[in-house]
N, C-alpha and C. Protein backbone atom coordinates (compact mmCIF):
# COMPACT_ATOMS: atom_id res chain seq x y z
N UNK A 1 13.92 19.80 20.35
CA UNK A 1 12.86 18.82 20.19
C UNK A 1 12.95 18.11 18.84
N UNK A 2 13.50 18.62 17.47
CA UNK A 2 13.56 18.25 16.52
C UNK A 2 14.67 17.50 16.32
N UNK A 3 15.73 16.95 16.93
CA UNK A 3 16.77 16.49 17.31
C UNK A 3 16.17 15.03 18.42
N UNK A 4 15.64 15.20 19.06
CA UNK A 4 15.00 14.17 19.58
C UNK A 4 13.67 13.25 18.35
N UNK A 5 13.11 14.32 18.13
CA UNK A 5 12.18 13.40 17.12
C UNK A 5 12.59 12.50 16.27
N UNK A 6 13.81 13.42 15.74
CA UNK A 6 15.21 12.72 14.83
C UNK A 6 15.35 11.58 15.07
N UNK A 7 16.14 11.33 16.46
CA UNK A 7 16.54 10.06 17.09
C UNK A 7 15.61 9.29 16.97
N UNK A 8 14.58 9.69 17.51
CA UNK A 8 13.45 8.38 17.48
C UNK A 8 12.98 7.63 16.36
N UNK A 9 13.14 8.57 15.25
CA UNK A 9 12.43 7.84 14.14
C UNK A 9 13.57 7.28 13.78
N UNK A 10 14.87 7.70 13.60
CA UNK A 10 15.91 6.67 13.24
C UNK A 10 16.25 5.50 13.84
N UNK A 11 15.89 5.40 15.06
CA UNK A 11 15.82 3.85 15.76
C UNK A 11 15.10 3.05 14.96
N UNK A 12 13.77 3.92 14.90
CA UNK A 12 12.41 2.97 14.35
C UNK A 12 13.16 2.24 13.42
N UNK A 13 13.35 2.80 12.60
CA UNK A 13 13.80 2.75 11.25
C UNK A 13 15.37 1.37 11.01
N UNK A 14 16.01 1.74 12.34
CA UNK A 14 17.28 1.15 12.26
C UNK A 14 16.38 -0.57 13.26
N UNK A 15 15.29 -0.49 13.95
CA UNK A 15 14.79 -1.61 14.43
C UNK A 15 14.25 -2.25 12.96
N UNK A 16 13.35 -1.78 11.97
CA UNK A 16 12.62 -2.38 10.98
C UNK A 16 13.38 -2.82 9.87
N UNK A 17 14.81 -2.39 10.09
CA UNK A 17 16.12 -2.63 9.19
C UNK A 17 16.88 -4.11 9.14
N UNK A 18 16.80 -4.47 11.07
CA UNK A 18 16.75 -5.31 11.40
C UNK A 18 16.56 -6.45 10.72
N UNK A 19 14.74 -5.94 10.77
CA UNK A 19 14.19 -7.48 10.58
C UNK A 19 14.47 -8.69 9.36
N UNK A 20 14.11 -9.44 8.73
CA UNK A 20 14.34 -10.03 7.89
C UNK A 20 13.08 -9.59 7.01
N UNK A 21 13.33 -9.46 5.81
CA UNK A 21 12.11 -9.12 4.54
C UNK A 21 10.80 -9.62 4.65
N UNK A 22 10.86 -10.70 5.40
CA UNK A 22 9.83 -11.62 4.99
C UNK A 22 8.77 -11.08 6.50
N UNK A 23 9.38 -10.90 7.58
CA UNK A 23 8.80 -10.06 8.43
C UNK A 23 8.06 -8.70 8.27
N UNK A 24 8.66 -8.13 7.55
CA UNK A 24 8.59 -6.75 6.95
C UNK A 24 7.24 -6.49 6.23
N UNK A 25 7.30 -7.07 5.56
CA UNK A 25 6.21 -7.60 4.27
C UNK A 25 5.06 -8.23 4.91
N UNK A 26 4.83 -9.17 6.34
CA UNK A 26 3.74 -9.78 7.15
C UNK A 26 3.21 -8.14 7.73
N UNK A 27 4.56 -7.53 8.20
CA UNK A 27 3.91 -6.44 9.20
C UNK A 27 3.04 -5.43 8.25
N UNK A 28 3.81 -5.30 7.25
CA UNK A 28 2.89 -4.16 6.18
C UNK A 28 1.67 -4.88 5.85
N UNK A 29 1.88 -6.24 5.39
CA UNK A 29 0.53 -6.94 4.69
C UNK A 29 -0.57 -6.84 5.98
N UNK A 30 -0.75 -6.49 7.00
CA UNK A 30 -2.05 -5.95 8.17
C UNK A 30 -2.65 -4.53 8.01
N UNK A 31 -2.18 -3.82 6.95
CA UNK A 31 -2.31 -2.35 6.59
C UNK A 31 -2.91 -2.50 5.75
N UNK A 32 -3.72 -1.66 5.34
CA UNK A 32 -4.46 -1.23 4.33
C UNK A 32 -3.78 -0.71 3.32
N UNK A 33 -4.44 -0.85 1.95
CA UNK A 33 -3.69 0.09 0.62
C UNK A 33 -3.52 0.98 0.93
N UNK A 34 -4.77 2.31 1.25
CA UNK A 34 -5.03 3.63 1.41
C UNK A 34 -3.59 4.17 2.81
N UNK A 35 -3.88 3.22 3.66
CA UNK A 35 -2.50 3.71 4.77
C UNK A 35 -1.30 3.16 4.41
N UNK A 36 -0.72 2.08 3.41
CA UNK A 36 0.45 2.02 2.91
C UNK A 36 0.93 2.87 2.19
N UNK A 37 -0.29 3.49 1.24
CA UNK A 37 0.16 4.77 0.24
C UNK A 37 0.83 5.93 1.07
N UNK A 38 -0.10 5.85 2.41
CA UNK A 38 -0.07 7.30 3.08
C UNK A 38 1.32 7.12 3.39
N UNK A 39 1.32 6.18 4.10
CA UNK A 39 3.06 6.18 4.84
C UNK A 39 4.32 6.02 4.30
N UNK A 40 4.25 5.50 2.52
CA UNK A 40 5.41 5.58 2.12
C UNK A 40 6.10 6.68 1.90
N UNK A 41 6.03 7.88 2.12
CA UNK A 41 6.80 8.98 2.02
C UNK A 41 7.61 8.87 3.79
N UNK A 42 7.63 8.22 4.47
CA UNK A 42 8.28 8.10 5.68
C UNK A 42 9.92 8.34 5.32
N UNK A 43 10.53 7.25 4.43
CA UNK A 43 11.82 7.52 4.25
C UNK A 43 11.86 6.50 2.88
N UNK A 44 13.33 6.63 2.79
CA UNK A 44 13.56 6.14 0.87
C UNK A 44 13.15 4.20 1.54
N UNK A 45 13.94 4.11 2.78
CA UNK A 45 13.93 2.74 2.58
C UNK A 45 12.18 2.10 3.29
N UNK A 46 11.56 2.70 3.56
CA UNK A 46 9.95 2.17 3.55
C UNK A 46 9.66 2.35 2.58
N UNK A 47 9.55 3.22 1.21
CA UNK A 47 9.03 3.54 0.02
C UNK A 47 9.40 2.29 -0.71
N UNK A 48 10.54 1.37 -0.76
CA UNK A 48 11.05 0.48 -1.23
C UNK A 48 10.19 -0.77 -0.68
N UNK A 49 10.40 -0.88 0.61
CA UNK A 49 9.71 -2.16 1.50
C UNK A 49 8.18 -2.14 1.27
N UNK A 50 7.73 -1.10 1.53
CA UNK A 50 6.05 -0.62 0.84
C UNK A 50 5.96 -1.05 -0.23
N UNK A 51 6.51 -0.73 -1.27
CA UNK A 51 6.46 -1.28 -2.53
C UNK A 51 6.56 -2.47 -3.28
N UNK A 52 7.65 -3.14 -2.40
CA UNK A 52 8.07 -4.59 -2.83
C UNK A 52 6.55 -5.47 -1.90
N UNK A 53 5.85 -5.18 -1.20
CA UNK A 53 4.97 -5.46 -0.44
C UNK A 53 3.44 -5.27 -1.02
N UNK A 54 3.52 -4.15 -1.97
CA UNK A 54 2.50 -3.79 -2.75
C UNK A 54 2.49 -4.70 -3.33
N UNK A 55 3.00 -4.63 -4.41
CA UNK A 55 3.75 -5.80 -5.79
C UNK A 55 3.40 -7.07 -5.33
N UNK A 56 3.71 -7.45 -3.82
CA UNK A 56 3.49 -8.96 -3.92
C UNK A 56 1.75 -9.16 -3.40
N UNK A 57 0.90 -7.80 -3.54
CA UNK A 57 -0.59 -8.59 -2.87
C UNK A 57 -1.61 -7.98 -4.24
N UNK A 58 -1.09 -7.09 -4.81
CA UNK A 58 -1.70 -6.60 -5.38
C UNK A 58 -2.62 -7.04 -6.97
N UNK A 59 -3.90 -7.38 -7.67
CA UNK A 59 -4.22 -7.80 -8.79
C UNK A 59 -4.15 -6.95 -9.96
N UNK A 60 -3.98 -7.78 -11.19
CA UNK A 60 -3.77 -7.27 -12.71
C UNK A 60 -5.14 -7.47 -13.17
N UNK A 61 -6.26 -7.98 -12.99
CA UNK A 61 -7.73 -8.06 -13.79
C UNK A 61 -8.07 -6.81 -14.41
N UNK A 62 -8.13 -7.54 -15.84
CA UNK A 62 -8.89 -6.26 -17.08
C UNK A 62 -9.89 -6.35 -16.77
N UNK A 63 -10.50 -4.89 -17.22
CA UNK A 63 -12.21 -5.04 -16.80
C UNK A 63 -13.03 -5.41 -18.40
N UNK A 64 -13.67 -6.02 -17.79
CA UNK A 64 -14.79 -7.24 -19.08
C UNK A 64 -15.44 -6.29 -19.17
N UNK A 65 -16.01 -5.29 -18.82
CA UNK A 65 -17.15 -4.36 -19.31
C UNK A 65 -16.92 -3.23 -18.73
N UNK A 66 -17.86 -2.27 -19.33
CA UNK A 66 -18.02 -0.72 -18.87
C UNK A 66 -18.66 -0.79 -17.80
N UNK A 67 -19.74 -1.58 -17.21
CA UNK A 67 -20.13 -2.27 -16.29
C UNK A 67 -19.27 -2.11 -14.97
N UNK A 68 -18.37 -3.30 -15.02
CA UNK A 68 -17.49 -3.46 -14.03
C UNK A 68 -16.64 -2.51 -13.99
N UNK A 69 -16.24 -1.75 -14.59
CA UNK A 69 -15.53 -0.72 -14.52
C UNK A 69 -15.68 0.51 -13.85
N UNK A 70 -17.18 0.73 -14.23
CA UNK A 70 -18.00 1.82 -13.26
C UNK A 70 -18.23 1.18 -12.01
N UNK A 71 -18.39 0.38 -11.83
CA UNK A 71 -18.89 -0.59 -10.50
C UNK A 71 -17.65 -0.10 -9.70
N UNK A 72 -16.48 -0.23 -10.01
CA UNK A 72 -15.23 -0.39 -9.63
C UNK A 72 -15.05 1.10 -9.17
N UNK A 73 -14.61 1.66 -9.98
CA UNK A 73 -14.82 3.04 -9.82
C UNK A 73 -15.47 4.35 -9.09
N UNK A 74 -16.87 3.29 -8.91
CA UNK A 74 -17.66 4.08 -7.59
C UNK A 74 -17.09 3.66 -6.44
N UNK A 75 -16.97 2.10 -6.50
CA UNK A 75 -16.47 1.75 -5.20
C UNK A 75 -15.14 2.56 -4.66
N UNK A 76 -14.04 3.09 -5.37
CA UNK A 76 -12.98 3.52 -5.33
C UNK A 76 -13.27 4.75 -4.46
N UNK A 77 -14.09 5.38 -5.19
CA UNK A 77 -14.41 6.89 -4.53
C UNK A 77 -15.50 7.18 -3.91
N UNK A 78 -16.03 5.94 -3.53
CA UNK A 78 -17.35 6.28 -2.30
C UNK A 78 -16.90 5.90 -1.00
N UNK A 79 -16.33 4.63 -1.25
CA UNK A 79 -15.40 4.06 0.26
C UNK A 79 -14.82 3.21 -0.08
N UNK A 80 -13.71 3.82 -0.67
CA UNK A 80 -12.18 3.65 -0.52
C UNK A 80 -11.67 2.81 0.79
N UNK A 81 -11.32 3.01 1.72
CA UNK A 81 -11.26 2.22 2.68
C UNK A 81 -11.98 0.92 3.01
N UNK A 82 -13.06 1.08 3.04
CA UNK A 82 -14.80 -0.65 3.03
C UNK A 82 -14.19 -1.49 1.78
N UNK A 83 -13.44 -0.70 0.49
CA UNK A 83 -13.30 -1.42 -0.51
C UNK A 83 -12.09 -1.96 -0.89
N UNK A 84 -11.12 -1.11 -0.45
CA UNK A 84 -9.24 -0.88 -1.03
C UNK A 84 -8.92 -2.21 -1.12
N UNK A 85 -9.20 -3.70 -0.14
CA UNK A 85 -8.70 -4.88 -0.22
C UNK A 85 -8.90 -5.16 -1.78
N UNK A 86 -10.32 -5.70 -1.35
CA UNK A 86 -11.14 -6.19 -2.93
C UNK A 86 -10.37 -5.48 -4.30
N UNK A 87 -10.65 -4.28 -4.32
CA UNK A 87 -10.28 -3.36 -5.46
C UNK A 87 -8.83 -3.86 -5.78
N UNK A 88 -8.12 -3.90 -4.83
CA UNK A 88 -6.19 -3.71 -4.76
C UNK A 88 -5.95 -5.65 -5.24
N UNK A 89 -6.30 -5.86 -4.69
CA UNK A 89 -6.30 -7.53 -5.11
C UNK A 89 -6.93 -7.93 -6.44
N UNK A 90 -7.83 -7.45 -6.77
CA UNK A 90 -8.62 -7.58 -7.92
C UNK A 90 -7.94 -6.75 -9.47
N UNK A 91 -7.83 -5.61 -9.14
CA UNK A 91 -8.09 -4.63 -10.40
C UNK A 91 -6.09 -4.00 -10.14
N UNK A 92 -5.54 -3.84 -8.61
CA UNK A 92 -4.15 -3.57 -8.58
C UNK A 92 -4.25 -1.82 -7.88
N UNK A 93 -3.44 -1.61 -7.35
CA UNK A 93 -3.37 -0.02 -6.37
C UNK A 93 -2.52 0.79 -6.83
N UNK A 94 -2.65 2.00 -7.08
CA UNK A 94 -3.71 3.14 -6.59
C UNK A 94 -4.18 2.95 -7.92
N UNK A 95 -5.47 3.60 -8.15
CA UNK A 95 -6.33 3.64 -9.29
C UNK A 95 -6.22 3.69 -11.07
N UNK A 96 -4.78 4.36 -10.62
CA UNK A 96 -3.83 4.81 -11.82
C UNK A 96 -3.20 3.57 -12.48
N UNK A 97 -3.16 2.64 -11.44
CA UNK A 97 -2.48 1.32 -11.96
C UNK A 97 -3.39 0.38 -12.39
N UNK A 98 -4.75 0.64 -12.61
CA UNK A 98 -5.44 -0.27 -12.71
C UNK A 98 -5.54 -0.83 -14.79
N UNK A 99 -5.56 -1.77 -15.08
CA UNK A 99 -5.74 -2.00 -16.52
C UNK A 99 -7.16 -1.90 -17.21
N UNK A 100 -7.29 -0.89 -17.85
CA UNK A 100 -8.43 -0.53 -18.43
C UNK A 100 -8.52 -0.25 -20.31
């Protein structure tokens, strides 16, 4: 069975190889931050495509106050998901990357 699972995901993989970048990057950009994070451990070459995909949606905004910062911050860890666009576009993904 683990030999079959094998196969399958290497198709996947050898179909999404295929495509042209710019495809790649539309199909990820319909995902969420929180499920792009999740899935880049799939293989070396999604961790790459994930990433170059991050990079191109993601915001650099310093935070103007302690204010917005906490604002930000709750939002992060109350609902993460309701928020990840806003946050990831705005402030940049995962939390660690944000400029403070």
């Amino acid at each position: 069975m683990k030999k079959t699972q094998k196969a399958t995901e290497s198709s996947h993989t050898l179909i999404f190889k295929d495509l042209p970048d710019d495809a790649i990057l539309v199909v990820f950009g319909f995902l969420q931050f929180p499920t792009l994070c999740r899935v880049k451990p799939v293989c070396k070459w999604w961790l790459q495509s994930i990433d170059r995909g991050i990079a191109l949606r993601v915001g650099k905004k310093k935070f103007l106050s302690r204010d917005e910062l906490r604002e930000a911050v709750g939002k992060y860890y109350s609902e993460k998901r309701k928020f990840s666009e806003e946050l990831a576009t705005t402030y940049g993904w995962p939390i660690g990357k944000w400029d403070v």
